[in-house]
Structure formats: structure tokens, C-alpha cells
Protein backbone atom coordinates (compact mmCIF):
# COMPACT_ATOMS: atom_id res chain seq x y z
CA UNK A 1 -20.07 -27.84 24.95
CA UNK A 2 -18.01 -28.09 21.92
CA UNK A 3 -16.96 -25.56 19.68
CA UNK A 4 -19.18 -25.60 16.99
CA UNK A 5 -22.18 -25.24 18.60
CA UNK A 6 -20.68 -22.61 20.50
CA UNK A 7 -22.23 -18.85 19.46
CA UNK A 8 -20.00 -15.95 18.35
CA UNK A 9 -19.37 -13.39 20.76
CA UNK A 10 -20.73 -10.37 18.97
CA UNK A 11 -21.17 -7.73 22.35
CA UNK A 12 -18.05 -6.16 21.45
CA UNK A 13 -19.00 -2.74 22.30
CA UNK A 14 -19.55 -4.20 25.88
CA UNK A 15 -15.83 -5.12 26.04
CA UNK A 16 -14.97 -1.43 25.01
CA UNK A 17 -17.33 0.23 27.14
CA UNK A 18 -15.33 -1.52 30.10
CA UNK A 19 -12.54 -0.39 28.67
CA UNK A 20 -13.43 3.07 28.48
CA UNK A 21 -14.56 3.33 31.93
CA UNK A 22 -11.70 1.49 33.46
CA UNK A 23 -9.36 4.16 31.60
CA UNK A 24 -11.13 6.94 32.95
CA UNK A 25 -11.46 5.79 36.54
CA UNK A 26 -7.75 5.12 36.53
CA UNK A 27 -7.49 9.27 36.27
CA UNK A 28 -10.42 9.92 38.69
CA UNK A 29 -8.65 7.30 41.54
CA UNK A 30 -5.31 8.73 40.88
CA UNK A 31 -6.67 12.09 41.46
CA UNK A 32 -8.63 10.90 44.51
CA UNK A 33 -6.22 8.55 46.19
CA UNK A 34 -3.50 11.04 45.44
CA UNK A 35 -2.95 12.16 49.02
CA UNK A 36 -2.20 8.96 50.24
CA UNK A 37 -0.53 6.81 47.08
CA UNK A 38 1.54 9.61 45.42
CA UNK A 39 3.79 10.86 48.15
CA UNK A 40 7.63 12.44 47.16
CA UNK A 41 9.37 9.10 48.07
CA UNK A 42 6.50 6.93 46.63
CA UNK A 43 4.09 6.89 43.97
CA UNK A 44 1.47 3.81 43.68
CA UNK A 45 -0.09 4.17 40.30
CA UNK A 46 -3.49 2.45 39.96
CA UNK A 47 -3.29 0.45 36.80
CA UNK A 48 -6.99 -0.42 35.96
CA UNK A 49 -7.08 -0.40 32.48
CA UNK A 50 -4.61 -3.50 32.53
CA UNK A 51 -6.73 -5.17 35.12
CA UNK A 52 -9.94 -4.31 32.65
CA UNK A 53 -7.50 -6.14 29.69
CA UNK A 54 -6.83 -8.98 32.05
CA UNK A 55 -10.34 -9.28 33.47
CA UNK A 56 -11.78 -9.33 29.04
CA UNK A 57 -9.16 -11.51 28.04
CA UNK A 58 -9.35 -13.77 30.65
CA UNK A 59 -13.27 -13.71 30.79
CA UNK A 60 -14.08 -13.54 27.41
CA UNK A 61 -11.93 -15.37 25.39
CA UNK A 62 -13.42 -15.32 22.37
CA UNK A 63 -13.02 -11.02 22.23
CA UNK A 64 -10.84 -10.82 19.01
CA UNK A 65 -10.65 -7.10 19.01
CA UNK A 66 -8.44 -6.86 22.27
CA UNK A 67 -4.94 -6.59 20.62
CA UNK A 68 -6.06 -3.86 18.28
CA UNK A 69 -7.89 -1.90 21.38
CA UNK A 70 -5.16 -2.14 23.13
CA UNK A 71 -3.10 -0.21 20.90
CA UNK A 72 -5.84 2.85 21.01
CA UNK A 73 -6.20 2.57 24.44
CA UNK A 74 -2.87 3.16 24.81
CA UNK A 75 -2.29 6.22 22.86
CA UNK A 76 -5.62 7.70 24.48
CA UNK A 77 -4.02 6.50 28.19
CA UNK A 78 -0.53 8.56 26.40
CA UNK A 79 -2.10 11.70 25.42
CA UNK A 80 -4.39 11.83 28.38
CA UNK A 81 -1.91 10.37 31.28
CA UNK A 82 1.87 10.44 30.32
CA UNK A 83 1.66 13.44 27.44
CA UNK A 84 4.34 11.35 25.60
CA UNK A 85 2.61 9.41 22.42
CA UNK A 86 4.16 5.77 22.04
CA UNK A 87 5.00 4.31 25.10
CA UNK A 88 1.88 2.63 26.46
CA UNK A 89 0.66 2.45 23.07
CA UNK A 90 3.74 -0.40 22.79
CA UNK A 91 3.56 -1.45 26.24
CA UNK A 92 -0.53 -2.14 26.58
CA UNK A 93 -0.01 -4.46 23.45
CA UNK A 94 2.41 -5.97 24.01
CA UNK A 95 1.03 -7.22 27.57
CA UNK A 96 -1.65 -7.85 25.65
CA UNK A 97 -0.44 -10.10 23.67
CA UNK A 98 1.82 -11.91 26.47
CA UNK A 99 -1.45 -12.32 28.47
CA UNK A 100 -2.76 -14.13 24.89
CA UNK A 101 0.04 -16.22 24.92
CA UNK A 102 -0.24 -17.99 28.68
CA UNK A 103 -4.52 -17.77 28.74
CA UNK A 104 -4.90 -21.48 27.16
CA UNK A 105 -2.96 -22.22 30.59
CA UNK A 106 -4.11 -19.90 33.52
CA UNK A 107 -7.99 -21.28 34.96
CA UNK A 108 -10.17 -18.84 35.34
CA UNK A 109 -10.05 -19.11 38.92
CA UNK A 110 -8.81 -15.59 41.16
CA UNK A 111 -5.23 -16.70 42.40
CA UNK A 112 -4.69 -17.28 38.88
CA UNK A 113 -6.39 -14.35 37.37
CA UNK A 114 -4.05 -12.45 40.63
CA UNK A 115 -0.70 -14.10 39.27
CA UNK A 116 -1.57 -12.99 35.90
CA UNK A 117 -2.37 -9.49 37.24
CA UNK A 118 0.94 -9.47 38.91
CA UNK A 119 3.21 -10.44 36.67
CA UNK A 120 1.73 -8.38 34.07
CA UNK A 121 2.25 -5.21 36.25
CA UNK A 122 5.43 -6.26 36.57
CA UNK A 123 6.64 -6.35 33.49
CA UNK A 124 4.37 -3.01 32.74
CA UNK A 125 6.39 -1.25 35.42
CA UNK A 126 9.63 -2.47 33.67
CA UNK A 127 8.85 -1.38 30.78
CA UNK A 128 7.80 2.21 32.15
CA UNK A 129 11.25 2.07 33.42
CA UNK A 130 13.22 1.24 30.35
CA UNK A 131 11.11 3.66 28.15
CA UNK A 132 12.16 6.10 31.28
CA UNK A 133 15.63 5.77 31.27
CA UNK A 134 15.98 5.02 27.14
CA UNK A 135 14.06 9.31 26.85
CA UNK A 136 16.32 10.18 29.87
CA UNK A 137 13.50 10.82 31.83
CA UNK A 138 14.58 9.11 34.87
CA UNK A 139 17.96 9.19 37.13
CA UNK A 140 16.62 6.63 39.79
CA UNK A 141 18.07 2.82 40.24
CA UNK A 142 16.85 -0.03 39.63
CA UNK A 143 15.67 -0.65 43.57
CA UNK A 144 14.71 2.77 43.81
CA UNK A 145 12.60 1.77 41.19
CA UNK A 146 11.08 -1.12 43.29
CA UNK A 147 10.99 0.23 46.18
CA UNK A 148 9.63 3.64 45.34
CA UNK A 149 7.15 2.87 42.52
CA UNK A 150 7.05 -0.54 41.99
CA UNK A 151 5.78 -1.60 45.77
CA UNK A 152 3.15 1.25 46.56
CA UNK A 153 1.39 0.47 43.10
CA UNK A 154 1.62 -3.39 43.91
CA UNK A 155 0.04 -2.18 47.29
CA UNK A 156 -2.69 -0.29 45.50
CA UNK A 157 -3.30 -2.03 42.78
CA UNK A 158 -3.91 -5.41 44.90
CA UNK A 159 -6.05 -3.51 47.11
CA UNK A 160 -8.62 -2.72 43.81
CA UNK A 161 -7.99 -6.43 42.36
CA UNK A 162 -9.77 -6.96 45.93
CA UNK A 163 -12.32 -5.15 45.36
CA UNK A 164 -13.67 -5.55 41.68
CA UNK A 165 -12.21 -8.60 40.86
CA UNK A 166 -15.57 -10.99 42.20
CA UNK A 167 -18.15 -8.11 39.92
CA UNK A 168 -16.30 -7.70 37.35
CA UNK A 169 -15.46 -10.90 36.74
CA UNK A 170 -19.34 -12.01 36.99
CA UNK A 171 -20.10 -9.29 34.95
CA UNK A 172 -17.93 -10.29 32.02
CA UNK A 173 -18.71 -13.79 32.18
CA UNK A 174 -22.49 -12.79 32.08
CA UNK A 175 -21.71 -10.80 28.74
CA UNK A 176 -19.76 -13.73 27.25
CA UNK A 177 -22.71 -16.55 27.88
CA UNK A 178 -25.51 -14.05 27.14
């Protein structure tokens, strides 16, 4: 189909509502899985608002509000989560906007949607750490840092990838056709 025939996707609410609920499942899960992923010597942090921003931009592409939402969705994930205003409302756009910047060139298929997942929380988790260690909130290494944090929250958050990637991913496609 070519572009001009091709409708406007006007369902933005939709988007947000996913948004929404992805940001406050990430506090019920934490709170939940808390025995098991948030031990002294390791803390695996589920990250599902970034999979919700991977899963819209990826899904529905033609969602022009996701840069801006990312920046309120990450001072509500900062008041609500962290208690310190600023630093996911820098990182969750500018991941945003990275993930912008490859999505001409990732398929929509799931190792790809996985590798974009990854390296996203990769670079989300090194950015925690700078922001960390530039507020002095932080005394750890670098492979502390990976093996501590970095690994259990790979470990979780592949684990819910797993398991909401296939409805989600149906879901947001149905939203973008319909």
C-alpha cells in the first residue's frame, strides 16, 4: 500500500493507555517479584515501560506523540519510582529517540524487536549508572554493576519479553490497521 492512501493513525490515547498500564505494572511486579529479583547482592529491575516504548514504536510507527510521552512518562516513572526528578525523564527520551533512529532498519519480526529490547536496556542501565555515580549515589564498579544489576534484570526482563511480547505485539498492530 503506498503512503498516500495510507490513513492517519489517530488512536493515540490507545498508545498512552499502554503506556500507563505498563508504568504501573512495572511497580506492582517489582513489588511482587521482589522476593526473588531484588536480593542484597542482586537486583533485577523489570523495565516494562521501555518494552511498552519499544513494542509502540516498533508497532505503530506512525505514533508521533512518543518522544514527547516519553519525557512525562519519565518524570511520572521519577517521582513515583526513583524520587529523584530528571533522570529517566532524560534517559526514556533519549532511548526513545535512539530506538527512532534504527526503526527504518529493524523488521518487525521478535529476534529483532529482542535485539532492540536488549540493547536499549543496555544502554538504559548505563545510563542509570552514570546518573548514579555523576549524584554520588553509587560506590560499586563497573562489573559490579553488570554482574549485580545489569544480569538479574536482563534475566527478568527477558523472561516478560517472553511472555507479552506475541499479545502485545498483536494487540498494537490491531490498533495501528484498525
Amino acid at each position: 500500500m503506498s503512503k498516500v492512501n495510507e490513513k492517519p493513525f489517530t488512536r493515540h490515547w490507545l498508545a498512552f493507555v499502554v503506556l500507563l498500564l505498563a508504568l504501573c505494572l512495572d511497580g506492582s511486579l517489582s513489588h511482587v517479584l521482589g522476593q526473588w529479583t531484588m536480593m542484597p547482592m542482586n537486583t533485577g529491575v523489570p523495565q516494562l515501560t521501555l518494552l511498552a516504548f519499544v513494542l509502540i514504536g516498533v508497532f505503530v510507527p506512525r505514533e508521533s506523540w512518543l518522544l514527547g510521552w516519553s519525557v512525562l512518562f519519565g518524570l511520572i516513572y521519577d517521582s513515583y519510582y526513583t524520587g529523584i526528578l530528571g533522570v529517566h525523564a532524560f534517559i526514556f527520551p533519549a532511548l526513545v529517540y535512539l530506538m527512532l533512529m534504527i526503526r527504518p532498519y529493524i523488521p518487525r519480526t521478535w529476534p529483532f524487536v529482542l535485539a532492540l529490547y536488549v540493547i536499549l536496556l543496555t544502554v538504559s542501565g548505563v545510563m542509570n549508572y552514570v546518573f548514579a555515580i555523576f549524584i554520588n549515589e553509587t560506590t560499586i564498579d563497573v562489573l559490579q554493576m553488570v554482574a549485580q544489576h545489569l544480569g538479574p534484570s536482563f534475566e527478568i526482563n527477558l523472561i516478560l519479553f517472553a511472555i507479552l511480547y506475541y499479545p502485545c505485539s498483536r494487540l498494537l498492530v490491531k490498533l495501528s490497521t484498525d
